[in-house]
Protein backbone atom coordinates (compact mmCIF):
# COMPACT_ATOMS: atom_id res chain seq x y z
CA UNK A 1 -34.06 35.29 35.76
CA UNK A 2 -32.19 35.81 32.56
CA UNK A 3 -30.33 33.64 30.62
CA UNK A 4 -26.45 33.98 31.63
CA UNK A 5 -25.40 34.73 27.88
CA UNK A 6 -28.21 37.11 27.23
CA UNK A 7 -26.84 39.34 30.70
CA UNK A 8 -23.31 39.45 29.37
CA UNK A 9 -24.66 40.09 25.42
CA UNK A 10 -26.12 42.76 26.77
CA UNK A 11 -24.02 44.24 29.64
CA UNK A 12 -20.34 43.83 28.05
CA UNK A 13 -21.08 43.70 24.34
CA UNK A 14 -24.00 45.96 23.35
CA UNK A 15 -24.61 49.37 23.36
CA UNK A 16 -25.59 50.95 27.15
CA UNK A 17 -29.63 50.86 28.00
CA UNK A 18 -31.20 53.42 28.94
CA UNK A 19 -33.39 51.14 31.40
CA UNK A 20 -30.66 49.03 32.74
CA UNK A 21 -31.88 46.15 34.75
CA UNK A 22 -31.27 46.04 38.36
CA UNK A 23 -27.57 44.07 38.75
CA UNK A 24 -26.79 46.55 35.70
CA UNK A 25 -27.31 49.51 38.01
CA UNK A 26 -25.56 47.87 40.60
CA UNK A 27 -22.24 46.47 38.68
CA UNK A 28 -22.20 50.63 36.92
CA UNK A 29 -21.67 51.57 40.83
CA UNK A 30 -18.62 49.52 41.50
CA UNK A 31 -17.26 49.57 37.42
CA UNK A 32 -13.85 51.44 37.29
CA UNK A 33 -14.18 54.55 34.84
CA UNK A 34 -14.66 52.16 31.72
CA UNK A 35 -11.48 50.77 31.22
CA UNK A 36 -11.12 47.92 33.48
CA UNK A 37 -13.76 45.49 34.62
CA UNK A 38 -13.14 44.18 38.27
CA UNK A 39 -13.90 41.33 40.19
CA UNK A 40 -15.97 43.64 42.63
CA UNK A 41 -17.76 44.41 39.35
CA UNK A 42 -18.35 40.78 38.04
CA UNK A 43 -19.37 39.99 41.50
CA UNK A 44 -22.26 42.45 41.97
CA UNK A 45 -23.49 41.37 38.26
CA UNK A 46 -23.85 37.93 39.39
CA UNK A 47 -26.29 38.64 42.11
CA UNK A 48 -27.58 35.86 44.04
CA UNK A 49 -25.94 33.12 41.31
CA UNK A 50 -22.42 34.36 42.51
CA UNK A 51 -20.20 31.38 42.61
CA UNK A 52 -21.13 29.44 39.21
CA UNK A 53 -21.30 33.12 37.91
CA UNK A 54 -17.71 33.60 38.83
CA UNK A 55 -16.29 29.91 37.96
CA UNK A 56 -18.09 30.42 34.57
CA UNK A 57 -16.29 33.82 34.10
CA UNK A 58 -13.19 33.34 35.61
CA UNK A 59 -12.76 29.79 33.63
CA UNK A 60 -13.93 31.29 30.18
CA UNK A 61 -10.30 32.47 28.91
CA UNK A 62 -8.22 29.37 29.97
CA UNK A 63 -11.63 27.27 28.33
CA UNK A 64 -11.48 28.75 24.97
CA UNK A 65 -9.40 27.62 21.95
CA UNK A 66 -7.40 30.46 21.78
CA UNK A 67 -4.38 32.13 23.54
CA UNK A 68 -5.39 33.97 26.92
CA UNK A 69 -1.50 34.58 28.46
CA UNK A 70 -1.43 35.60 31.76
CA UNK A 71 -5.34 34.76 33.18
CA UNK A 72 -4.31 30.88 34.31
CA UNK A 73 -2.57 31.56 37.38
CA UNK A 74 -4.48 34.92 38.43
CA UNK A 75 -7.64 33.39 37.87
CA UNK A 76 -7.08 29.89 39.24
CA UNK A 77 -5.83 31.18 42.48
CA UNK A 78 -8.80 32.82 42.89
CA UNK A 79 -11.06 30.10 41.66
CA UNK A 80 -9.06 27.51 44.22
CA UNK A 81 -9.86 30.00 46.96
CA UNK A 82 -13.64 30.01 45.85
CA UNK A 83 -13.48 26.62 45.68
CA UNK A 84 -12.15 25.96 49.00
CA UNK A 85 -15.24 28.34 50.08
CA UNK A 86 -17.82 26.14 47.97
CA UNK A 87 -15.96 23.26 50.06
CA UNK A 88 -16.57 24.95 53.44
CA UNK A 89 -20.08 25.10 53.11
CA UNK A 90 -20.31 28.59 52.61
CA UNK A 91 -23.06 30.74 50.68
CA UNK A 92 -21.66 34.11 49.91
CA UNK A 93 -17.84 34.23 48.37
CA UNK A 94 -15.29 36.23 50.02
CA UNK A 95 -12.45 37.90 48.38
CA UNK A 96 -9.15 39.87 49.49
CA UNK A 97 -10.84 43.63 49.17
CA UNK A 98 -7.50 44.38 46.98
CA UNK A 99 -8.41 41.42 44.72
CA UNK A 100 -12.32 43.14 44.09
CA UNK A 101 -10.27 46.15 43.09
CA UNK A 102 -8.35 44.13 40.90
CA UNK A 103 -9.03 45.75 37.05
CA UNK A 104 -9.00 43.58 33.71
CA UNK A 105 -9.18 45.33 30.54
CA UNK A 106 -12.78 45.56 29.25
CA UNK A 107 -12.08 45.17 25.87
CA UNK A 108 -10.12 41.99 26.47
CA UNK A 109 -13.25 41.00 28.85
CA UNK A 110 -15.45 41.21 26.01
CA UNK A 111 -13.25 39.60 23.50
CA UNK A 112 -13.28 36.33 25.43
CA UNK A 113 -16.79 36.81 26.15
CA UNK A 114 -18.00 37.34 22.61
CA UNK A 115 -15.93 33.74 21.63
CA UNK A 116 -17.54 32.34 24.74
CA UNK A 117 -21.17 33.14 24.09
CA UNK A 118 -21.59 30.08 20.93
CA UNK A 119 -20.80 27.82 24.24
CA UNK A 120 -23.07 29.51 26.83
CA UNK A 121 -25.64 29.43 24.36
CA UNK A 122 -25.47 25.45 23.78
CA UNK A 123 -25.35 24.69 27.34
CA UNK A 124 -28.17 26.83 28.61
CA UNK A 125 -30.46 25.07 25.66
CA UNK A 126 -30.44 21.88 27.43
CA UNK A 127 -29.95 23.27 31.32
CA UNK A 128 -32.38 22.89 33.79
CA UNK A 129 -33.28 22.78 37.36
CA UNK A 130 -32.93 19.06 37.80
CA UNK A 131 -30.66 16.71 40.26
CA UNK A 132 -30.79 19.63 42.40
CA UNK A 133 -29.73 18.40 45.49
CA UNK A 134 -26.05 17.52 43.30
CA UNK A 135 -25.48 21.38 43.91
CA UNK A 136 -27.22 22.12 46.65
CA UNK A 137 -26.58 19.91 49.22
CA UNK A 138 -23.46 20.27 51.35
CA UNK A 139 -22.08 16.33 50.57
CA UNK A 140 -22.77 17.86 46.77
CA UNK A 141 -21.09 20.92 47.15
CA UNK A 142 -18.12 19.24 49.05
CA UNK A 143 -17.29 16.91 45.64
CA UNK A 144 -17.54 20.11 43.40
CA UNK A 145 -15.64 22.03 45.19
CA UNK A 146 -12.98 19.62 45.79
CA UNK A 147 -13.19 19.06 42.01
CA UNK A 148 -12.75 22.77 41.14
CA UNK A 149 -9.81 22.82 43.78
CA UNK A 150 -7.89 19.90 41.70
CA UNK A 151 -8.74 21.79 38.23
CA UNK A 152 -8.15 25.06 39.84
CA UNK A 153 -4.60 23.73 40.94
CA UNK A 154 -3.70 22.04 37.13
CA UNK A 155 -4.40 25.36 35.50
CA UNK A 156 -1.92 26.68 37.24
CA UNK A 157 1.05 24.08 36.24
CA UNK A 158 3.26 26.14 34.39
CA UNK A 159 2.89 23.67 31.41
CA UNK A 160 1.44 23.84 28.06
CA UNK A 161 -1.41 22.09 27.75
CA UNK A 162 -2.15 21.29 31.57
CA UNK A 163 -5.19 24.21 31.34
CA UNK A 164 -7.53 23.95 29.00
CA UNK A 165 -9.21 20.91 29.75
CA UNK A 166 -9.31 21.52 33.87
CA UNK A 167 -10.95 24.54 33.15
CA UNK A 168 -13.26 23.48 30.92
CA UNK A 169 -14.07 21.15 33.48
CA UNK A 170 -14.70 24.62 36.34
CA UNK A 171 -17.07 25.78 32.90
CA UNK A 172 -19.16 23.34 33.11
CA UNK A 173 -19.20 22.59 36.47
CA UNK A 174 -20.17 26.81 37.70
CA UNK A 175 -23.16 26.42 35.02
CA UNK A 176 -24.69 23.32 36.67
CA UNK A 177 -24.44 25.48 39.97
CA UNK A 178 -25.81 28.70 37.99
CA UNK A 179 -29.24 26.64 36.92
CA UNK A 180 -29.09 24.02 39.86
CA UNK A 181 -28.49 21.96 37.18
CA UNK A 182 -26.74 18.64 38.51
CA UNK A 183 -26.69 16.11 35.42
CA UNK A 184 -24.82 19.60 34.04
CA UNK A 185 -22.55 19.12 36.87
CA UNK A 186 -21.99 15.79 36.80
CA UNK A 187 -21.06 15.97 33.13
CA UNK A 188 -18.04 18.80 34.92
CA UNK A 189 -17.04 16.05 37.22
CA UNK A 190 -16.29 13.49 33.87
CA UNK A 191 -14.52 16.28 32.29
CA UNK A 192 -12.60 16.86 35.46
CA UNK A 193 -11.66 12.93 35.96
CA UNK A 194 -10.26 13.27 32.23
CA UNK A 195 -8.52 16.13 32.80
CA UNK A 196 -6.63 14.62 35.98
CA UNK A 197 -5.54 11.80 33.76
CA UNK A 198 -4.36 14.67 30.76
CA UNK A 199 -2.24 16.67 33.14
CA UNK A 200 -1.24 13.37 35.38
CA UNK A 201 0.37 12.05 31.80
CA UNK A 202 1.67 15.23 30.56
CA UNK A 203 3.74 16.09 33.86
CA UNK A 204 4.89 12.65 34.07
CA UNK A 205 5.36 11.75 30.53
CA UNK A 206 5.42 14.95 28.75
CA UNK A 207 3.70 16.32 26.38
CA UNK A 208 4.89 14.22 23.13
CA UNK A 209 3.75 10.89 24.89
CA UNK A 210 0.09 12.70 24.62
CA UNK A 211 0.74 14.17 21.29
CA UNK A 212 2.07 10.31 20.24
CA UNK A 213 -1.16 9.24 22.04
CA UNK A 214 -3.65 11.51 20.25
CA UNK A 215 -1.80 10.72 16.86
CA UNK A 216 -2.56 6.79 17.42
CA UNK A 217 -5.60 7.80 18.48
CA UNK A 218 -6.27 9.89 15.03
CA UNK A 219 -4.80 7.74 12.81
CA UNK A 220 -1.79 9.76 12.02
């Protein structure tokens, strides 16, 4: 199966194929009339990989380093309600039919993506099938989900700095389920213990105690 990064390079970013693979074909049928990419549309692309294909996605703008108003508390309600799905044991997502309809614009899509791909690129050199039974087996799939519930819930704090890190944590964690990859997703899980302690201090203490923290910290 192809690389993740290599399916989005070549589905949102370069120029159309004129042999387009199979979940290409597929995603084209369900695509709005090119200006808006939908979740019906990202979930078709992800084929059989569907839930790390969508935490991966959906977590992406809130993960990067740079300003994405308005996708936090969208994208971690529907995340949390994945999540809760991942928890339940089941195998296919399910989503409100007006929430597949739901459009995003592409060229925004593909902005994030394009800043994204550096990071998709570093993980997928060292992920592999390994620890398997992390993401695969329903005790697994009960932490991660839980995990991606908490996260899903802290991106959605309407606090600066109470998103980036949780969904960083959802990033990592959706690639370890892409490539069965559990070291990857036990990596998530760390991320996702730091990030409970990150937002537990910043809605408690505010953000200058962390700032005051990370100047100590930095020598400042």
């Amino acid at each position: 199966m192809a690389k993740l990064s290599a399916e989005l390079q070549r589905y949102f970013l370069d120029a159309p194929s004129l042999t387009p693979t199979a979940h290409e074909a597929d995603a084209a049928q369900v695509a709005n009339a090119g200006d808006d990419v939908t979740l019906n549309e990202l979930l078709t692309l992800g084929g059989e990989r569907t839930f790390g294909f969508l935490f991966v996605i959906l977590s992406l703008p809130s993960a990067l380093p740079v300003p994405a108003p308005g996708y936090s508390i969208p994208f971690g309600i529907v995340m949390l309600l994945l999540a809760v799905q991942l928890v339940i044991g089941r195998k296919k997502p399910w989503l409100p039919q007006n929430w597949m309809d739901k459009g995003f614009a592409r060229t925004k899509v593909a902005g994030f993506i394009t800043k994204g791909l550096p990071w998709l690129q570093k993980i997928e050199a060292v992920s592999r099938p390994r620890l398997s039974i992390i993401c695969t087996s329903p005790v697994g799939r009960l932490a991660l989900g839980i995990a991606i519930a908490l996260m899903s819930v802290a991106m959605m704090i309407p606090i600066p700095g109470t998103n980036t890190l949780p969904a960083i944590g959802i990033f990592i964690i959706g690639f370890g389920l892409l490539d069965d990859d559990g070291a990857i997703s036990l990596a998530g899980l760390t991320v996702c213990t730091l990030a409970i302690g990150l937002v537990g201090s910043i809605v408690f203490f505010g953000a200058e105690v962390v700032d005051s923290i990370k100047d100590q910290v930095l020598g400042r």
